[in-house]
PDB file of N, CA and C in Angstrom:
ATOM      1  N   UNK A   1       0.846  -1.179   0.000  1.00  0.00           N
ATOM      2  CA  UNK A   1       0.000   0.000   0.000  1.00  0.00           C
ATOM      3  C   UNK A   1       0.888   1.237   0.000  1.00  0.00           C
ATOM      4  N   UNK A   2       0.872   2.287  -0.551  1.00  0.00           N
ATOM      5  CA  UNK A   2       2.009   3.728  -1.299  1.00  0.00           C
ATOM      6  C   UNK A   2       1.350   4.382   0.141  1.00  0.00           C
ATOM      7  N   UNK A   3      -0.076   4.432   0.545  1.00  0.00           N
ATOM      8  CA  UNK A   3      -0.327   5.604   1.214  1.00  0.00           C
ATOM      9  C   UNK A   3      -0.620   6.944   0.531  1.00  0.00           C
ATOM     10  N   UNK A   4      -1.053   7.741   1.763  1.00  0.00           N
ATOM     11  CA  UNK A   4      -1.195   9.478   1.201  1.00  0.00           C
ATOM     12  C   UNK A   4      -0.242   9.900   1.770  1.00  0.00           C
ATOM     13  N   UNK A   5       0.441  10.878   0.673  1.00  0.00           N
ATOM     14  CA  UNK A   5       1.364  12.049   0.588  1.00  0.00           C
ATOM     15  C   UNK A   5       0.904  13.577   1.296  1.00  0.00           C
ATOM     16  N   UNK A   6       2.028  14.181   1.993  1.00  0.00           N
ATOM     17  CA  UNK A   6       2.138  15.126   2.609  1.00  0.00           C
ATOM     18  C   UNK A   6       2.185  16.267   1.376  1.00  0.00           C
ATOM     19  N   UNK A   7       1.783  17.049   0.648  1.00  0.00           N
ATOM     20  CA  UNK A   7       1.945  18.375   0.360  1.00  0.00           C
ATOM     21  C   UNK A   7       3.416  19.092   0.560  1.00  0.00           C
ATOM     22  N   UNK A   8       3.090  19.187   2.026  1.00  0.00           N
ATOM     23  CA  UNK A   8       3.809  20.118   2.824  1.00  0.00           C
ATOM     24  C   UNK A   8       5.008  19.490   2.858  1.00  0.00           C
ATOM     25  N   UNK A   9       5.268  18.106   3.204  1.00  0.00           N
ATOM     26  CA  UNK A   9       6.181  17.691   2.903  1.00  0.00           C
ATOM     27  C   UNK A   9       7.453  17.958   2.023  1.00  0.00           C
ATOM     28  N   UNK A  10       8.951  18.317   1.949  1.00  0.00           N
ATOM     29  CA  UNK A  10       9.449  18.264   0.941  1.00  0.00           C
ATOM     30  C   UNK A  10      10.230  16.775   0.683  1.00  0.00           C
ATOM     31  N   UNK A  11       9.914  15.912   1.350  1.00  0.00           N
ATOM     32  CA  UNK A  11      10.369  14.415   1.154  1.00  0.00           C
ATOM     33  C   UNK A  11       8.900  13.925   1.162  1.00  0.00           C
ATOM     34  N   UNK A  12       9.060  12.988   0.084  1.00  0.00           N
ATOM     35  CA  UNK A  12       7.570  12.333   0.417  1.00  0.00           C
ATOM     36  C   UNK A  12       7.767  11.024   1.179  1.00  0.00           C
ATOM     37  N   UNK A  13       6.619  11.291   2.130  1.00  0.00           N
ATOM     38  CA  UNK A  13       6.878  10.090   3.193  1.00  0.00           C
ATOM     39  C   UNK A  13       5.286   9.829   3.271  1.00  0.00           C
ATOM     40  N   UNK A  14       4.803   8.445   3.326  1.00  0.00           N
ATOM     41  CA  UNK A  14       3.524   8.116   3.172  1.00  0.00           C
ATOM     42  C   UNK A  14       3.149   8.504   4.577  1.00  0.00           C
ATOM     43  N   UNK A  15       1.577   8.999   4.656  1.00  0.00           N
ATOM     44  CA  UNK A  15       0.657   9.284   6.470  1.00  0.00           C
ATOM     45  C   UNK A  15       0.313   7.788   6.451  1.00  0.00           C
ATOM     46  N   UNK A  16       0.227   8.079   7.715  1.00  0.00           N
ATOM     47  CA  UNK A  16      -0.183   6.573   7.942  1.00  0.00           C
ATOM     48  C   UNK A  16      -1.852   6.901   8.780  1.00  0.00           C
ATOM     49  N   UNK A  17      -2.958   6.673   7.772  1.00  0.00           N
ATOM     50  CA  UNK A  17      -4.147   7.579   8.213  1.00  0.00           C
ATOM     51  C   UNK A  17      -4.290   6.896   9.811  1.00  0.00           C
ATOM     52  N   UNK A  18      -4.198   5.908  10.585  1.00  0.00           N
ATOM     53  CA  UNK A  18      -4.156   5.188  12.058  1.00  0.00           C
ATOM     54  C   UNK A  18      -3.706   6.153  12.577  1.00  0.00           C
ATOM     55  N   UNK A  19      -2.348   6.563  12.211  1.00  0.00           N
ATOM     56  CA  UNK A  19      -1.657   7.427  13.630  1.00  0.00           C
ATOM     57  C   UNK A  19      -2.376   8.819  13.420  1.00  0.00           C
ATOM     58  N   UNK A  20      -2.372   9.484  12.156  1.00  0.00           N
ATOM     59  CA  UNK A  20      -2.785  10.851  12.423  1.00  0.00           C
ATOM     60  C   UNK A  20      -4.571  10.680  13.049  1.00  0.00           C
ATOM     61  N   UNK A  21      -5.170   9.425  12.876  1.00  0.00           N
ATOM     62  CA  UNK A  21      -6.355   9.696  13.376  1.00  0.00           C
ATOM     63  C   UNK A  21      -6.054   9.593  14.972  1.00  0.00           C
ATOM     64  N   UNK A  22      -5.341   9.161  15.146  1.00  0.00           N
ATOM     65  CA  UNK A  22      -4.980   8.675  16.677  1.00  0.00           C
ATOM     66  C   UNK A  22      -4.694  10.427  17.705  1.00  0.00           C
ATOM     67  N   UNK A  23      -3.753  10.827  16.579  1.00  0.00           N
ATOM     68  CA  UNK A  23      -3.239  12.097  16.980  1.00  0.00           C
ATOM     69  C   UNK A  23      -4.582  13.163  17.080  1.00  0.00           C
ATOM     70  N   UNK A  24      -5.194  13.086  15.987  1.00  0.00           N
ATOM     71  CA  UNK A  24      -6.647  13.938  16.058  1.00  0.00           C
ATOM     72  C   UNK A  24      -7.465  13.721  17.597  1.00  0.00           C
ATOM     73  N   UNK A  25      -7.350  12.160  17.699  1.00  0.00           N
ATOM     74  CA  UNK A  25      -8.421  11.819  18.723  1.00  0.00           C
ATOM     75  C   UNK A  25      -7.795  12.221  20.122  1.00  0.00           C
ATOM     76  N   UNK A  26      -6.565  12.182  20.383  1.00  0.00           N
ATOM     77  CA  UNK A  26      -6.116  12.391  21.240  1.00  0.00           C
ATOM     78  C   UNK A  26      -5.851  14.172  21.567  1.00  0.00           C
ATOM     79  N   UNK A  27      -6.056  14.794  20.844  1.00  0.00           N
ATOM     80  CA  UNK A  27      -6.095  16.062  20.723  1.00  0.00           C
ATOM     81  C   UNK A  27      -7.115  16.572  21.140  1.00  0.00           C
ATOM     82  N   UNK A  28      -8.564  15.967  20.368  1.00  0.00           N
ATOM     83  CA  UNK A  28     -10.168  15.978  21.100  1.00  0.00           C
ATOM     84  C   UNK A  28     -10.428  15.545  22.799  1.00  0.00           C
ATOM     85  N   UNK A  29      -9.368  14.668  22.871  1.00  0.00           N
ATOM     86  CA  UNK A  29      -9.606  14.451  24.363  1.00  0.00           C
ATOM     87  C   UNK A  29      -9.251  15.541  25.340  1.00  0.00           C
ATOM     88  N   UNK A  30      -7.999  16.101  24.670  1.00  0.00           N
ATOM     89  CA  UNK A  30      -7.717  17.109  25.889  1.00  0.00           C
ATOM     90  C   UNK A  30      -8.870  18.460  26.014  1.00  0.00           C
ATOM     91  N   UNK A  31      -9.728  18.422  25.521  1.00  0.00           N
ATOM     92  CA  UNK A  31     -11.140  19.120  25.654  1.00  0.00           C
ATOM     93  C   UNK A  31     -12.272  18.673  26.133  1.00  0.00           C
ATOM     94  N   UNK A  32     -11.812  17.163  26.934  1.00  0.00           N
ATOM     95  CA  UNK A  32     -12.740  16.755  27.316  1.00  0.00           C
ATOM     96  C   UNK A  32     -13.649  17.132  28.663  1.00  0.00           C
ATOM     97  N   UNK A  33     -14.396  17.243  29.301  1.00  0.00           N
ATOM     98  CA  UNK A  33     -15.099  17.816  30.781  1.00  0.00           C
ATOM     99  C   UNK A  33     -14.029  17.698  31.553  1.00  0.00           C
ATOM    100  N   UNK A  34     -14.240  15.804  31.550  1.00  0.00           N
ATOM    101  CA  UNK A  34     -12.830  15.938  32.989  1.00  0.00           C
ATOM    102  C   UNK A  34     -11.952  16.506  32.645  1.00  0.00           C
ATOM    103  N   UNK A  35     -10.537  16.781  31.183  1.00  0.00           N
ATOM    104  CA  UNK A  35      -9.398  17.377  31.684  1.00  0.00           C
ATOM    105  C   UNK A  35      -9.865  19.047  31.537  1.00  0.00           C
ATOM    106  N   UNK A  36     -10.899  19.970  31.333  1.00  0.00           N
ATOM    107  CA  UNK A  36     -11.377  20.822  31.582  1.00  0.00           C
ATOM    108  C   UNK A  36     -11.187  21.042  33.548  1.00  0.00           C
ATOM    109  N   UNK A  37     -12.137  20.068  33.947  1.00  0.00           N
ATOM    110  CA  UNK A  37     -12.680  20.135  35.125  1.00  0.00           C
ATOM    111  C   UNK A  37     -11.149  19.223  36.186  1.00  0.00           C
ATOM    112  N   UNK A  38     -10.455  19.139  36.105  1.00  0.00           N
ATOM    113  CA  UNK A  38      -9.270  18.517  36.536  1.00  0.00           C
ATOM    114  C   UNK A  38      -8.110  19.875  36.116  1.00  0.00           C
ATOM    115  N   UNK A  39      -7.989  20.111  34.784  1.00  0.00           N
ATOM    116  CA  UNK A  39      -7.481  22.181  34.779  1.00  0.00           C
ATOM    117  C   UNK A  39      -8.195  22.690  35.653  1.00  0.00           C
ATOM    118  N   UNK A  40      -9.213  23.207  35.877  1.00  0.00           N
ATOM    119  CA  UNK A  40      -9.858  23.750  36.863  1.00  0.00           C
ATOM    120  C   UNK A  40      -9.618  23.831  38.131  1.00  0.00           C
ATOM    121  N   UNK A  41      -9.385  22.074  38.100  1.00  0.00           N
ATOM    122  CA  UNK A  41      -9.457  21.768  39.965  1.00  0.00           C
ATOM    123  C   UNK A  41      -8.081  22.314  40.374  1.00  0.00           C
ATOM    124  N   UNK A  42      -6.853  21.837  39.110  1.00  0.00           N
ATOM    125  CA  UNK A  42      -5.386  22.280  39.473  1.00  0.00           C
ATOM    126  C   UNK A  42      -5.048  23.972  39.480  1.00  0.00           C
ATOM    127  N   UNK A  43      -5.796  24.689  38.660  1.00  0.00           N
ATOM    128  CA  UNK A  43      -5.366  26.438  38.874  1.00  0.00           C
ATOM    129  C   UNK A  43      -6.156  26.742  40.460  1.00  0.00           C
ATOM    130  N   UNK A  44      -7.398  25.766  40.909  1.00  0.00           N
ATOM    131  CA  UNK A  44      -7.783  26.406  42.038  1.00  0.00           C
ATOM    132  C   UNK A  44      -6.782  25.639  43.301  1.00  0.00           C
ATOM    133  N   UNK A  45      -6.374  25.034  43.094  1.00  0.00           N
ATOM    134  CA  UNK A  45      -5.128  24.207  43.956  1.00  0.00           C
ATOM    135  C   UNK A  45      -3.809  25.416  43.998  1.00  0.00           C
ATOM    136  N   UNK A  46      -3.791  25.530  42.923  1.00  0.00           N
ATOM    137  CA  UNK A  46      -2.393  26.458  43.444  1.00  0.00           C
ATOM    138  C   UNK A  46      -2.847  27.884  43.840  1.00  0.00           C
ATOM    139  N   UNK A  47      -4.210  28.419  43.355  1.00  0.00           N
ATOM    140  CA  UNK A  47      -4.167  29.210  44.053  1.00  0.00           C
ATOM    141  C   UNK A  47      -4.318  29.290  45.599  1.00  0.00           C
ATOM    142  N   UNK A  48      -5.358  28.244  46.053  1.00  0.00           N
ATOM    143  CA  UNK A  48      -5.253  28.255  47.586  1.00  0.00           C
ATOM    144  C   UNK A  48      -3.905  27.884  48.055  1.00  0.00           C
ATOM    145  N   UNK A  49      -2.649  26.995  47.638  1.00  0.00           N
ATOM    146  CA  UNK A  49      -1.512  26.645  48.224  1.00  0.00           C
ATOM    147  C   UNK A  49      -1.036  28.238  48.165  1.00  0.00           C
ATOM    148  N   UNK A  50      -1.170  28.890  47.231  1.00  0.00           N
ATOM    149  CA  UNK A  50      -0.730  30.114  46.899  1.00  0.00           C
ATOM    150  C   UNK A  50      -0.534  30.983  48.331  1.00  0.00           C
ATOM    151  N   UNK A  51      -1.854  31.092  48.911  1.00  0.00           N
ATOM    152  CA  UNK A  51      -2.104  31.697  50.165  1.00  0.00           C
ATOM    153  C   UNK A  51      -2.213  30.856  51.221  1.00  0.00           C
ATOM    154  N   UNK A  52      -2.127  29.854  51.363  1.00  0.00           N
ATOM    155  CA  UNK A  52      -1.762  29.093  52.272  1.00  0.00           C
ATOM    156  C   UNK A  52       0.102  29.446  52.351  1.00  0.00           C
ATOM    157  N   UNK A  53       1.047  29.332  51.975  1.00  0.00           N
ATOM    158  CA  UNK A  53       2.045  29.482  51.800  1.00  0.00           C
ATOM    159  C   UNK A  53       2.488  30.222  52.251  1.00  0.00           C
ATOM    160  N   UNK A  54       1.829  31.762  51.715  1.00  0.00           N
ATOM    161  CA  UNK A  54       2.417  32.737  52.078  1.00  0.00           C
ATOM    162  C   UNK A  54       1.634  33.332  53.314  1.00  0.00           C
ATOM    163  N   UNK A  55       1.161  32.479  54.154  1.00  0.00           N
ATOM    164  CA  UNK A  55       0.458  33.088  55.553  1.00  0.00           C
ATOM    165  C   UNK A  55       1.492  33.120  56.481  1.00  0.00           C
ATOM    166  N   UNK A  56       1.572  33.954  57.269  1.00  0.00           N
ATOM    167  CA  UNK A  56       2.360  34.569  58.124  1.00  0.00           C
ATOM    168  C   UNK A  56       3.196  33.311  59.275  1.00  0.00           C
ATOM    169  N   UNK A  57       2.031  31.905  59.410  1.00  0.00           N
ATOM    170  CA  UNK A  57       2.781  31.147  60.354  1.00  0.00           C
ATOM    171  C   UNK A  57       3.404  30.277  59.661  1.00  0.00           C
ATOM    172  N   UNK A  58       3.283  29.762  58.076  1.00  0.00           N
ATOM    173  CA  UNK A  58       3.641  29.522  57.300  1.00  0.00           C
ATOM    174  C   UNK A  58       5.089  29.977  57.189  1.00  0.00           C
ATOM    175  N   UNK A  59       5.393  31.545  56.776  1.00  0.00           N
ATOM    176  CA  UNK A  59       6.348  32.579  56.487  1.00  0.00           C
ATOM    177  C   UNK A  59       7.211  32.140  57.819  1.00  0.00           C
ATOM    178  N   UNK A  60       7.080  31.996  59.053  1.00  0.00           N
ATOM    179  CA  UNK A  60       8.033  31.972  60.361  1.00  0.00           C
ATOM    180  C   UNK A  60       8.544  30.653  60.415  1.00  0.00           C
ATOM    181  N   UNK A  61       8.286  29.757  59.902  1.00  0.00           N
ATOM    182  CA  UNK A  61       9.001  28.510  60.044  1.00  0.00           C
ATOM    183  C   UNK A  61       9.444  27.987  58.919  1.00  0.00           C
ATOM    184  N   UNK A  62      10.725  28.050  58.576  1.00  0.00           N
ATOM    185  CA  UNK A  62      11.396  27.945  57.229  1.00  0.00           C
ATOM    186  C   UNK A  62      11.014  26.059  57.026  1.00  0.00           C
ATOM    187  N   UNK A  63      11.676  25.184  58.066  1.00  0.00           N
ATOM    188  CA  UNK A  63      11.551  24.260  57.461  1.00  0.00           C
ATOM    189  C   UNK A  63      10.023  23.940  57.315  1.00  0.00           C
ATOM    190  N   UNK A  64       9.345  24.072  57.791  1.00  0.00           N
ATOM    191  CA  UNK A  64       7.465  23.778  57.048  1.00  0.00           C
ATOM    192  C   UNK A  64       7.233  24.426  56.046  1.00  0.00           C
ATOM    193  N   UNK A  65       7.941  25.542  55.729  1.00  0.00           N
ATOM    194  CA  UNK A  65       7.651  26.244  54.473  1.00  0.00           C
ATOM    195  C   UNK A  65       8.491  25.604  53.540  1.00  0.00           C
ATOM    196  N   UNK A  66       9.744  24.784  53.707  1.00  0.00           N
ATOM    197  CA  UNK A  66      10.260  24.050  52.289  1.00  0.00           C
ATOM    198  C   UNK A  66       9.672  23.129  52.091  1.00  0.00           C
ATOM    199  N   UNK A  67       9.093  22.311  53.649  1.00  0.00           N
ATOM    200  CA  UNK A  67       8.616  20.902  52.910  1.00  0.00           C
ATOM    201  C   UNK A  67       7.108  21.575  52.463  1.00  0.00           C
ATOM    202  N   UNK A  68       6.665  22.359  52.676  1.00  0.00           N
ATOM    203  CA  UNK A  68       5.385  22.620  52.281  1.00  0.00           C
ATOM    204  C   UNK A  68       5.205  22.869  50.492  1.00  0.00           C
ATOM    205  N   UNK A  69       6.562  23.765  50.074  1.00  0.00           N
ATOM    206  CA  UNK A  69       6.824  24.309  48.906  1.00  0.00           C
ATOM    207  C   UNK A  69       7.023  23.596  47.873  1.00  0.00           C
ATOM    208  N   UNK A  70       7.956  22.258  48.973  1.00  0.00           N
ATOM    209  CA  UNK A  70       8.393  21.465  47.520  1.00  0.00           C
ATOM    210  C   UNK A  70       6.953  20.447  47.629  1.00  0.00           C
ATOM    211  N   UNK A  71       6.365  20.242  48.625  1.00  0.00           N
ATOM    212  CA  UNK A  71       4.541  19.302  48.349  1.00  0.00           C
ATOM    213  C   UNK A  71       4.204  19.789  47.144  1.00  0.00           C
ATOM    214  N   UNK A  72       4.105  21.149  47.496  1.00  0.00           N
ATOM    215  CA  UNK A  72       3.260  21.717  46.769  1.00  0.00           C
ATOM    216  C   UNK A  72       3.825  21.981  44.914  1.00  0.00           C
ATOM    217  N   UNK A  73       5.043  21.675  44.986  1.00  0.00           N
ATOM    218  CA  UNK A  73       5.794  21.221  43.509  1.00  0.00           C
ATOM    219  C   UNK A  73       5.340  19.783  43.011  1.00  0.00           C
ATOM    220  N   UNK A  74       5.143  19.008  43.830  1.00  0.00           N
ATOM    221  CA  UNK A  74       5.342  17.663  43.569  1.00  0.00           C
ATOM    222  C   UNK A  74       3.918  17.573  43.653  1.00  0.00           C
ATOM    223  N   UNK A  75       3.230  18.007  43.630  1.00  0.00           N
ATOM    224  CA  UNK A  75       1.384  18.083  43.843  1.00  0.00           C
ATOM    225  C   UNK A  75       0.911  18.187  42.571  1.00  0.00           C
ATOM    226  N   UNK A  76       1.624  19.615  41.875  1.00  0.00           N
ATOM    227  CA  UNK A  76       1.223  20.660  40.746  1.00  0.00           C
ATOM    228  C   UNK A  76       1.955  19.938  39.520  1.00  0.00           C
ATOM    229  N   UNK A  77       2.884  18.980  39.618  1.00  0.00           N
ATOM    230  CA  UNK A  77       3.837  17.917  38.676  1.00  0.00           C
ATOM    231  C   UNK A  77       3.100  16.905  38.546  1.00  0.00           C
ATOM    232  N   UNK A  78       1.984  16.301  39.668  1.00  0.00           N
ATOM    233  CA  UNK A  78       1.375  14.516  39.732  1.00  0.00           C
ATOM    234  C   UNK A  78       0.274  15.195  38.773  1.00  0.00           C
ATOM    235  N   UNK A  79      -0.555  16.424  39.055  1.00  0.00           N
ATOM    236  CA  UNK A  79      -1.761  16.678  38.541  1.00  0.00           C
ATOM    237  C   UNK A  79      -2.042  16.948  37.190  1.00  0.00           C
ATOM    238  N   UNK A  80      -0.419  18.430  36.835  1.00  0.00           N
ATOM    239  CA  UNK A  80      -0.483  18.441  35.450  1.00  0.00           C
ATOM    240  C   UNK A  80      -0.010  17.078  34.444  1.00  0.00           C
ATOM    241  N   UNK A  81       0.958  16.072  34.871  1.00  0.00           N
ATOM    242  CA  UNK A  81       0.915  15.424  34.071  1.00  0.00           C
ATOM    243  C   UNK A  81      -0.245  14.165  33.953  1.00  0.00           C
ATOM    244  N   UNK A  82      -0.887  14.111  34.971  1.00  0.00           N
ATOM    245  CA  UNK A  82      -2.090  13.237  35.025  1.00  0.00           C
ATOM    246  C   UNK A  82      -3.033  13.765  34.247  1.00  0.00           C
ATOM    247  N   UNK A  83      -3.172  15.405  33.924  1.00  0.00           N
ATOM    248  CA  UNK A  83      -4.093  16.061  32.960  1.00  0.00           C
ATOM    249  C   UNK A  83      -3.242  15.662  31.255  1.00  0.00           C
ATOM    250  N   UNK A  84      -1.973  15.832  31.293  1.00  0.00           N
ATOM    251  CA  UNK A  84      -1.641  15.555  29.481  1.00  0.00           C
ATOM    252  C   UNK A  84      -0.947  14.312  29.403  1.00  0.00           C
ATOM    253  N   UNK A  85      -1.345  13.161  30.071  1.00  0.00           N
ATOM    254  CA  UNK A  85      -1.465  11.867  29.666  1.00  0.00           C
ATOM    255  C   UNK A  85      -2.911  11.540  29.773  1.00  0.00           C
ATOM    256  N   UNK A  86      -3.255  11.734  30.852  1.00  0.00           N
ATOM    257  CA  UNK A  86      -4.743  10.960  31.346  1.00  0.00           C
ATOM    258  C   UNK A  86      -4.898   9.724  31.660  1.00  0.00           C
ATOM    259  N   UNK A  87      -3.913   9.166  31.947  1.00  0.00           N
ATOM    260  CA  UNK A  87      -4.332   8.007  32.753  1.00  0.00           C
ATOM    261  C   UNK A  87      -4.970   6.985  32.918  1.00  0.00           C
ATOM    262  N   UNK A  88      -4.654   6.238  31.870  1.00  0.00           N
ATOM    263  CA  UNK A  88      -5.392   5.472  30.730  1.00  0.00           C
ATOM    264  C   UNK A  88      -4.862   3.988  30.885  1.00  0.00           C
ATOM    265  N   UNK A  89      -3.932   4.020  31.721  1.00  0.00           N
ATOM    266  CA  UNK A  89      -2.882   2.378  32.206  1.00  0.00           C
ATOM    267  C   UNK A  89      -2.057   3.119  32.945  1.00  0.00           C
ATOM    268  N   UNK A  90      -1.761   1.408  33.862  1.00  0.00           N
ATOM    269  CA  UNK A  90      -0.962   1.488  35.187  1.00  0.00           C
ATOM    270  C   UNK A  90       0.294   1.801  34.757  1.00  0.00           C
ATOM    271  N   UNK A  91       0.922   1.998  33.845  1.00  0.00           N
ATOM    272  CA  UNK A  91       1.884   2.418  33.336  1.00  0.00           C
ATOM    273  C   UNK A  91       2.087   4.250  33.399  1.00  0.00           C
ATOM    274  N   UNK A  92       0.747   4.810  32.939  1.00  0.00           N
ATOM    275  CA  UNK A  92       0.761   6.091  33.253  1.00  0.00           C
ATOM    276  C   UNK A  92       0.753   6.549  34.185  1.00  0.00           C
ATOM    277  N   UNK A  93       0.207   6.261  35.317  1.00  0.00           N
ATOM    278  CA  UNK A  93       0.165   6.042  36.784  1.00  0.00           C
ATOM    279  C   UNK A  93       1.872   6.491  37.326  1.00  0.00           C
ATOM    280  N   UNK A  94       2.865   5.398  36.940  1.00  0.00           N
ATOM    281  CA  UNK A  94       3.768   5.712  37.414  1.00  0.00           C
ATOM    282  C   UNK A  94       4.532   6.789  36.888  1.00  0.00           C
ATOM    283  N   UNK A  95       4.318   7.136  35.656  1.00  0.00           N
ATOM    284  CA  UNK A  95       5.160   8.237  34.892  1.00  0.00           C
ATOM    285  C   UNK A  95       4.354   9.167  35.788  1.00  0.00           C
ATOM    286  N   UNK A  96       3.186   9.848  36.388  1.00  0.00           N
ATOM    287  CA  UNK A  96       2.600  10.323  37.135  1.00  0.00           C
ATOM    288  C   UNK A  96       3.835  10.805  38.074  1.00  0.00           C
ATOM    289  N   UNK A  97       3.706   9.471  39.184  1.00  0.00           N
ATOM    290  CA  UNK A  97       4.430   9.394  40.315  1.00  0.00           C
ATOM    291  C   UNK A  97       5.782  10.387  39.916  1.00  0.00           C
ATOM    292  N   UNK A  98       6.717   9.521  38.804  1.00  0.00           N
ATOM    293  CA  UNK A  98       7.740   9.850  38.100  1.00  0.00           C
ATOM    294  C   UNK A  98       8.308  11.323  38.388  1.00  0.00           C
ATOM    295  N   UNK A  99       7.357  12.131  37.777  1.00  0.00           N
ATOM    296  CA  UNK A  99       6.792  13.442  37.577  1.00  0.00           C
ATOM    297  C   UNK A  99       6.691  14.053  39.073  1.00  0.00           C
ATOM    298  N   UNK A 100       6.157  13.678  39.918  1.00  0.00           N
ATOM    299  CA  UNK A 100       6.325  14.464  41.058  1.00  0.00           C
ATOM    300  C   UNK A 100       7.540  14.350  41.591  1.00  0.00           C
ATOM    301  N   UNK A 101       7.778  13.002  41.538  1.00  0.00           N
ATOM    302  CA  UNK A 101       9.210  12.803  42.296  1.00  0.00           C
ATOM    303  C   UNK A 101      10.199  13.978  41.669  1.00  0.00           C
ATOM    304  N   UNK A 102      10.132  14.015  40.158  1.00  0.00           N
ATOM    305  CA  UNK A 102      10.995  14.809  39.794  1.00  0.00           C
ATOM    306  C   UNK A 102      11.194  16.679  40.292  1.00  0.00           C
ATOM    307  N   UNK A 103       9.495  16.834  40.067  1.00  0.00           N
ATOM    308  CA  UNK A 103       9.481  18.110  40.624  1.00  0.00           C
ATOM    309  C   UNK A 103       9.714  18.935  42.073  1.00  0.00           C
ATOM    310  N   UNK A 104       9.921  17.360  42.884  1.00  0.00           N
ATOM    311  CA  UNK A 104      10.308  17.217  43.977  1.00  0.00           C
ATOM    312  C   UNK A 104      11.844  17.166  44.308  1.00  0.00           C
ATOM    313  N   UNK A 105      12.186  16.604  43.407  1.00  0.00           N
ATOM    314  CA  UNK A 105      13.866  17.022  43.489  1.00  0.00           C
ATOM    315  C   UNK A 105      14.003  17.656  43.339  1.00  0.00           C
ATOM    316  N   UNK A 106      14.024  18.496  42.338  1.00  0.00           N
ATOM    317  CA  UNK A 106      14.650  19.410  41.559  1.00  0.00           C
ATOM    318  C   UNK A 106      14.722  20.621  42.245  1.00  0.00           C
ATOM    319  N   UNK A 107      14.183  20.691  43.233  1.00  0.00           N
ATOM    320  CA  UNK A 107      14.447  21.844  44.268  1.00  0.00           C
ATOM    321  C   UNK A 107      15.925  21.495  45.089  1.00  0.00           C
ATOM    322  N   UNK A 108      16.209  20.343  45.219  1.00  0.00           N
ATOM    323  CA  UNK A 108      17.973  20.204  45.633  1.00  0.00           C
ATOM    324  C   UNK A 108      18.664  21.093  45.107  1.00  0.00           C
ATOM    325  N   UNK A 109      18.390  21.463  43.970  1.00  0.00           N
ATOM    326  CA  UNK A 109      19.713  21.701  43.487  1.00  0.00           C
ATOM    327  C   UNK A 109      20.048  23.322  44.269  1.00  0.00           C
ATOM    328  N   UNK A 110      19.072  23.727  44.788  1.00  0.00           N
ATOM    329  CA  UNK A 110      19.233  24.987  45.501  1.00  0.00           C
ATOM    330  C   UNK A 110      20.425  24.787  46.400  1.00  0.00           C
ATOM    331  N   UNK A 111      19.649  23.707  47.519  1.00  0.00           N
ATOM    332  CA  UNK A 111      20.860  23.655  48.279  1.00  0.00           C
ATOM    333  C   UNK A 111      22.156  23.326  48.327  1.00  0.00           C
ATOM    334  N   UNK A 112      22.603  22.473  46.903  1.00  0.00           N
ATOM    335  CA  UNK A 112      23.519  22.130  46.332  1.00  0.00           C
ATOM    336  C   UNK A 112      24.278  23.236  45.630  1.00  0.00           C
ATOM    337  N   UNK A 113      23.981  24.441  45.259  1.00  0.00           N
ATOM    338  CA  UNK A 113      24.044  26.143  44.670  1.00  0.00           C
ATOM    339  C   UNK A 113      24.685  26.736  45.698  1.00  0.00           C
ATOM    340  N   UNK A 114      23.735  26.316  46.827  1.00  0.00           N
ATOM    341  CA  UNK A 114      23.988  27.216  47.904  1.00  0.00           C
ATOM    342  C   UNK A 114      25.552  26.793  48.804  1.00  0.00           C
ATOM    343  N   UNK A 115      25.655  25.273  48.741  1.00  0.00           N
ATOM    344  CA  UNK A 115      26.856  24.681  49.374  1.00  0.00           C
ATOM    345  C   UNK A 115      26.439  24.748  50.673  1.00  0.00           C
ATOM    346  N   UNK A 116      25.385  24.515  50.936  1.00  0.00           N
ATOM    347  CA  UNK A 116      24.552  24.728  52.845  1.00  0.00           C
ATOM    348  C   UNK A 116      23.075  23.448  52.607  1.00  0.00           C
ATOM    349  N   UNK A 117      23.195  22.888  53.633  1.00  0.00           N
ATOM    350  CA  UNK A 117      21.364  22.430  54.035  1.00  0.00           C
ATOM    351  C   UNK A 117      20.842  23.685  54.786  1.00  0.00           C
ATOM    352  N   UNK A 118      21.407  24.535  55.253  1.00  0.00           N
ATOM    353  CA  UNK A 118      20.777  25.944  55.903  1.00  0.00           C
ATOM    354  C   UNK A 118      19.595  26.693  54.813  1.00  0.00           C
ATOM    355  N   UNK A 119      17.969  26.852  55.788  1.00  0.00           N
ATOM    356  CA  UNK A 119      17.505  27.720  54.857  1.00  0.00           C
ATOM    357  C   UNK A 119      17.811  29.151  54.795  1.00  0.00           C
ATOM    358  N   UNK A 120      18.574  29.712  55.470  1.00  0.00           N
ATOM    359  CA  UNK A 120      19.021  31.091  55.586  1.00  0.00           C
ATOM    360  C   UNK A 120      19.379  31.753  54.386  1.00  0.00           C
TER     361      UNK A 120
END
C-alpha cells in the first residue's frame, strides 16, 4: 500500500491515516469535561496553596515552608501530568508518580548552589 502524501512535505513520506487519526483523537480528548474540570481543579489548587504558603505562620518557620513548597511542587507535577497523559494504564500512573518525584527534586539543586542544608 504507497499511502497518502504530505503536500507540505518536501520528502515524500507516506501518512499513515491510524496514527494521524490517533493524533486527532487524542487532541479531542484534551477538551474533554474531565481534563477541563481537573485544569480547573489544578489552577484552584495552586491558588489556595498560593495563600496558604504565604500566611504569616507559614512565612516563620522555614523548614514547614520548604517541605510545604516542595509538596506543593510535587502536587502541581502529579496533577499536570495526570491532565496531558490521562491516565489510561498502570503504566501512566507511574510516569505520574515519576513526575512528582521529579518536581520534587529538583528543588535540591538549591541547596547544592547554595553549598549549605541551611535555609538562611
Amino acid at each position: 500500500m504507497r499511502g497518502l502524501r504530505s503536500r507540505s512535505d518536501s520528502v515524500a513520506m507516506p501518512l499513515n491515516s491510524a496514527v494521524e487519526t490517533e493524533k486527532a483523537q487524542a487532541l479531542l480528548q484534551t477538551f474533554s469535561t474531565a481534563s477541563l474540570l481537573a485544569s480547573a481543579g489544578l489552577g484552584t489548587f495552586c491558588i489556595l496553596a498560593e495563600g496558604i504558603l504565604s500566611s504569616p505562620f507559614i512565612q516563620q518557620h522555614a523548614w514547614l515552608r520548604a517541605i510545604l513548597d516542595n509538596s506543593v511542587h510535587a502536587v502541581i507535577a502529579l496533577w499536570s501530568w495526570a491532565i496531558v497523559i490521562g491516565l489510561r494504564k498502570k503504566s501512566d500512573f507511574y510516569e505520574v508518580l515519576l513526575a512528582g518525584f521529579l518536581a520534587s527534586a529538583i528543588d535540591l539543586d538549591h541547596f547544592y548552589m547554595a553549598g549549605s542544608l541551611s535555609l538562611n
